[in-house]
Every structure is written in structure tokens, then in C-alpha cells.
C-alpha atoms as a PDB file:
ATOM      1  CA  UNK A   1     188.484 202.617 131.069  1.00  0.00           C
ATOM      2  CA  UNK A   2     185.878 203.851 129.030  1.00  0.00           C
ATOM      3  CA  UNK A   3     182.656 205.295 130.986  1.00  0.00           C
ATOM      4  CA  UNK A   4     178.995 204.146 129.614  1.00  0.00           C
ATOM      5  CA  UNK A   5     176.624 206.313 129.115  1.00  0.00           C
ATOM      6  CA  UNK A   6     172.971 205.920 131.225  1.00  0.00           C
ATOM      7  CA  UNK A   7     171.497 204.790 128.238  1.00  0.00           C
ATOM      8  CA  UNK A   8     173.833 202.038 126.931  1.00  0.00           C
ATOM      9  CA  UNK A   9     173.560 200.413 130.803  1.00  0.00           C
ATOM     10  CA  UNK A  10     169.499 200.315 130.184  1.00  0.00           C
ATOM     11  CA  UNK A  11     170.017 198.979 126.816  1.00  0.00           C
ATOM     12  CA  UNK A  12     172.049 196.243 128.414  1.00  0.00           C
ATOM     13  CA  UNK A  13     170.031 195.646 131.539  1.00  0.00           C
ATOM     14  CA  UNK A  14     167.018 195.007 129.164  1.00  0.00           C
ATOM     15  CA  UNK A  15     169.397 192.611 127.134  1.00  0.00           C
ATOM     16  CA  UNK A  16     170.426 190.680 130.352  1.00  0.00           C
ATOM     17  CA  UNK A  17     166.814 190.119 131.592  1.00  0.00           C
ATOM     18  CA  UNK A  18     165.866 189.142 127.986  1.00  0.00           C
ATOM     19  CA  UNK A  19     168.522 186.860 128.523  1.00  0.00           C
ATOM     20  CA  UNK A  20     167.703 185.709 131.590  1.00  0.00           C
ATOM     21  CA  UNK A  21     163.760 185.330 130.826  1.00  0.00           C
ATOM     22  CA  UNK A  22     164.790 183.348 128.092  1.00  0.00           C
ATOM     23  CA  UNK A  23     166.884 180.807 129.935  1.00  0.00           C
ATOM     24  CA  UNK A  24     163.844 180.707 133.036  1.00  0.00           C
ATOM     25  CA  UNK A  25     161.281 179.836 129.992  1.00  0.00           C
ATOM     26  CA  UNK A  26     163.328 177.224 128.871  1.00  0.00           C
ATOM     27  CA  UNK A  27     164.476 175.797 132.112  1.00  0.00           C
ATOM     28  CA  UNK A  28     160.936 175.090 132.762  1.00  0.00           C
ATOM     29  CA  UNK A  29     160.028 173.722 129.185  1.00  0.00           C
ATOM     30  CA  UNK A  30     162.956 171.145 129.414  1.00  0.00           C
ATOM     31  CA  UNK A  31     161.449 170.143 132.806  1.00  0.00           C
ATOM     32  CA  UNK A  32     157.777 170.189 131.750  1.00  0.00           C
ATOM     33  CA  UNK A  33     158.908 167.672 129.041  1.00  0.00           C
ATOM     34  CA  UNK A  34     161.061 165.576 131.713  1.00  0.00           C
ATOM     35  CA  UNK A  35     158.063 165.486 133.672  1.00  0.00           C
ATOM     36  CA  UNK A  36     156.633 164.488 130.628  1.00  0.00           C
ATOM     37  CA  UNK A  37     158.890 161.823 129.476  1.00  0.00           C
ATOM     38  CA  UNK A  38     159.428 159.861 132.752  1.00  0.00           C
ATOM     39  CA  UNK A  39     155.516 159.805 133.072  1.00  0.00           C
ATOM     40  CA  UNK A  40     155.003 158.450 129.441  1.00  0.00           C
ATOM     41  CA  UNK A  41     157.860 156.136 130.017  1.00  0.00           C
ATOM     42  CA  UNK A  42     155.948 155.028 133.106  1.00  0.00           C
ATOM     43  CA  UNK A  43     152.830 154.504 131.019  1.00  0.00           C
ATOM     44  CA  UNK A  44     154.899 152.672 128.658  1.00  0.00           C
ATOM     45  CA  UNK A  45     156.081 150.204 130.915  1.00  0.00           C
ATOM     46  CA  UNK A  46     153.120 149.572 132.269  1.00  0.00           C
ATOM     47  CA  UNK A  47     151.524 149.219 128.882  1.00  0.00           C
ATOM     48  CA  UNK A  48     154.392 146.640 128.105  1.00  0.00           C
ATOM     49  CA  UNK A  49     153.949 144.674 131.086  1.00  0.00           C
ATOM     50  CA  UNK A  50     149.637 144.096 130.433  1.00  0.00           C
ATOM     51  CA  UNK A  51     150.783 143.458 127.257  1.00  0.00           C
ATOM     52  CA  UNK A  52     153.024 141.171 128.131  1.00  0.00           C
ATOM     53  CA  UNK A  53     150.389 139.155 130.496  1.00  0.00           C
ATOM     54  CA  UNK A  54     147.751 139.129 128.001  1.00  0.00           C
ATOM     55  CA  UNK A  55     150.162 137.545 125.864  1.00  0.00           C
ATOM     56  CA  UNK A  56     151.207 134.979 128.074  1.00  0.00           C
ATOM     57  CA  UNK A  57     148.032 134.212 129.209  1.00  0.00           C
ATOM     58  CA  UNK A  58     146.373 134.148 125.534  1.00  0.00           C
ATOM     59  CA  UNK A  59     149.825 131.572 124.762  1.00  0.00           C
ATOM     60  CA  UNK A  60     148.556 129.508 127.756  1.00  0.00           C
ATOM     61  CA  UNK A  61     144.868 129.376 126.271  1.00  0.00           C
ATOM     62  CA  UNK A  62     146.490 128.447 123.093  1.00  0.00           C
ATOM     63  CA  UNK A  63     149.029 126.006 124.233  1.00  0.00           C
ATOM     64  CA  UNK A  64     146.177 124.007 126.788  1.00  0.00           C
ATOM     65  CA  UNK A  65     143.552 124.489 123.650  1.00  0.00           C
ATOM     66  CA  UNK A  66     146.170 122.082 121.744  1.00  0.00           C
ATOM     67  CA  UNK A  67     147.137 119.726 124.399  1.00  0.00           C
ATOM     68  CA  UNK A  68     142.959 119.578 124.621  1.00  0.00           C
ATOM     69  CA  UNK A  69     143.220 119.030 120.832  1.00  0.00           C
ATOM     70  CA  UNK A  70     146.002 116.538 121.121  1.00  0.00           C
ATOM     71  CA  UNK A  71     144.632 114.228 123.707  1.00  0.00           C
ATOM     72  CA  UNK A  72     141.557 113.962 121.821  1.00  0.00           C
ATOM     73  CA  UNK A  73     142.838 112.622 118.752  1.00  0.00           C
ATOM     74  CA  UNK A  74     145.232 110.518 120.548  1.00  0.00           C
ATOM     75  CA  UNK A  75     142.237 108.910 122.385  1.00  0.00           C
ATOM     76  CA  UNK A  76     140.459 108.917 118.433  1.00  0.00           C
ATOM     77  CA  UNK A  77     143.543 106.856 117.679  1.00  0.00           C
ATOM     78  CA  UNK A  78     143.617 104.246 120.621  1.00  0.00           C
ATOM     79  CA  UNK A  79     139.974 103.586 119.949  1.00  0.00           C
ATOM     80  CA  UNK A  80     140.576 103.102 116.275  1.00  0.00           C
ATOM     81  CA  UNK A  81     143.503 100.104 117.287  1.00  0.00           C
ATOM     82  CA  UNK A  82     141.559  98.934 119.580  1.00  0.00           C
ATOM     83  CA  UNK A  83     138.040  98.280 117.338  1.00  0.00           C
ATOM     84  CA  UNK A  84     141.511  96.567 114.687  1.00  0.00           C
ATOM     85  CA  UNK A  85     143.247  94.723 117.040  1.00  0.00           C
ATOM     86  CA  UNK A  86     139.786  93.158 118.144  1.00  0.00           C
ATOM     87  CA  UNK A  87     138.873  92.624 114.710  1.00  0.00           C
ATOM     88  CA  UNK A  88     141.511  90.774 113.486  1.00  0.00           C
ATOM     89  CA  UNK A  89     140.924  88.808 117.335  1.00  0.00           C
ATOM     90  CA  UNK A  90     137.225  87.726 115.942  1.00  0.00           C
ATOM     91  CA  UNK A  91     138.891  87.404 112.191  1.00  0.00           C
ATOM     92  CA  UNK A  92     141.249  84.678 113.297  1.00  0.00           C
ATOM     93  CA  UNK A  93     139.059  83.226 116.086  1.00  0.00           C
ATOM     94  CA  UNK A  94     136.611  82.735 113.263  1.00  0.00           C
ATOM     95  CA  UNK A  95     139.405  81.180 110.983  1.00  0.00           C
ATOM     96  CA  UNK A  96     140.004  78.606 113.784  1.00  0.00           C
END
């Protein structure tokens, strides 16, 4: 066995809390940023989910804005036959 001098032992206990410091700094870095990452994940879902209601509810506006749209030419329409269907009425009443 070989013996180690006192200065070779400091050399290596400086190494080994180097070491050591290094690992405790980035320990806590890799769980500042999972810290991080669950709480923008988080914000991300609930940014997805308002999103997703203000889409739903801007399709509903959109979709009853239509059907509004819809029935109005539909009732446009029914008056229109019914003004031709009573003219032709008073056309061949008049022919008669």
C-alpha cells in the first residue's frame, strides 16, 4: 500500500467537495426547473382549457347566428310562395 502524503489528501478533499458542490448546485437547478415545468404545464392547461371554452362558446354564437340567418330567409321564402300561390289564386279566379 502506498502512503499519501498530507498534501495529496487536501488536494483530494478539495476535489471531492468540488465534486460534491457541483452535484448540490445541480440537484437544485434540475428541481428549480421541475418546479418550473409542472407549473408552466399547469398554466398551459389551463390556458388550453379557456381556450377551449371561448372557442366553443364563439362556435355556439356562430352556429345560433346562422340558424338566426337561416330561419329568416326561410320565412323570406314562405312569404314569397305565398304572395305566388295567391297570385296565380286571383289570376285564375279572374280568368273564370
Amino acid at each position: 500500500m502506498r502512503a499519501t502524503s498530507g498534501h495529496a489528501n487536501k488536494e483530494w478533499e478539495y476535489v471531492m467537495k468540488k465534486i460534491a458542490l457541483t452535484a448540490a448546485v445541480l440537484g437544485l437547478g434540475l428541481a428549480a426547473c421541475e418546479a418550473q415545468t409542472d407549473e408552466a404545464a399547469e398554466t398551459g392547461i389551463e390556458n388550453t382549457g379557456e381556450a377551449m371554452e371561448a372557442d366553443a362558446e364563439a362556435a355556439g354564437e356562430a352556429t345560433e347566428a346562422a340558424m338566426e340567418e337561416m330561419a329568416a330567409e326561410a320565412d323570406e321564402t314562405a312569404t314569397e310562395v305565398e304572395a305566388a300561390v295567391e297570385g296565380e289564386t286571383e289570376a285564375e279566379a279572374a280568368a273564370e
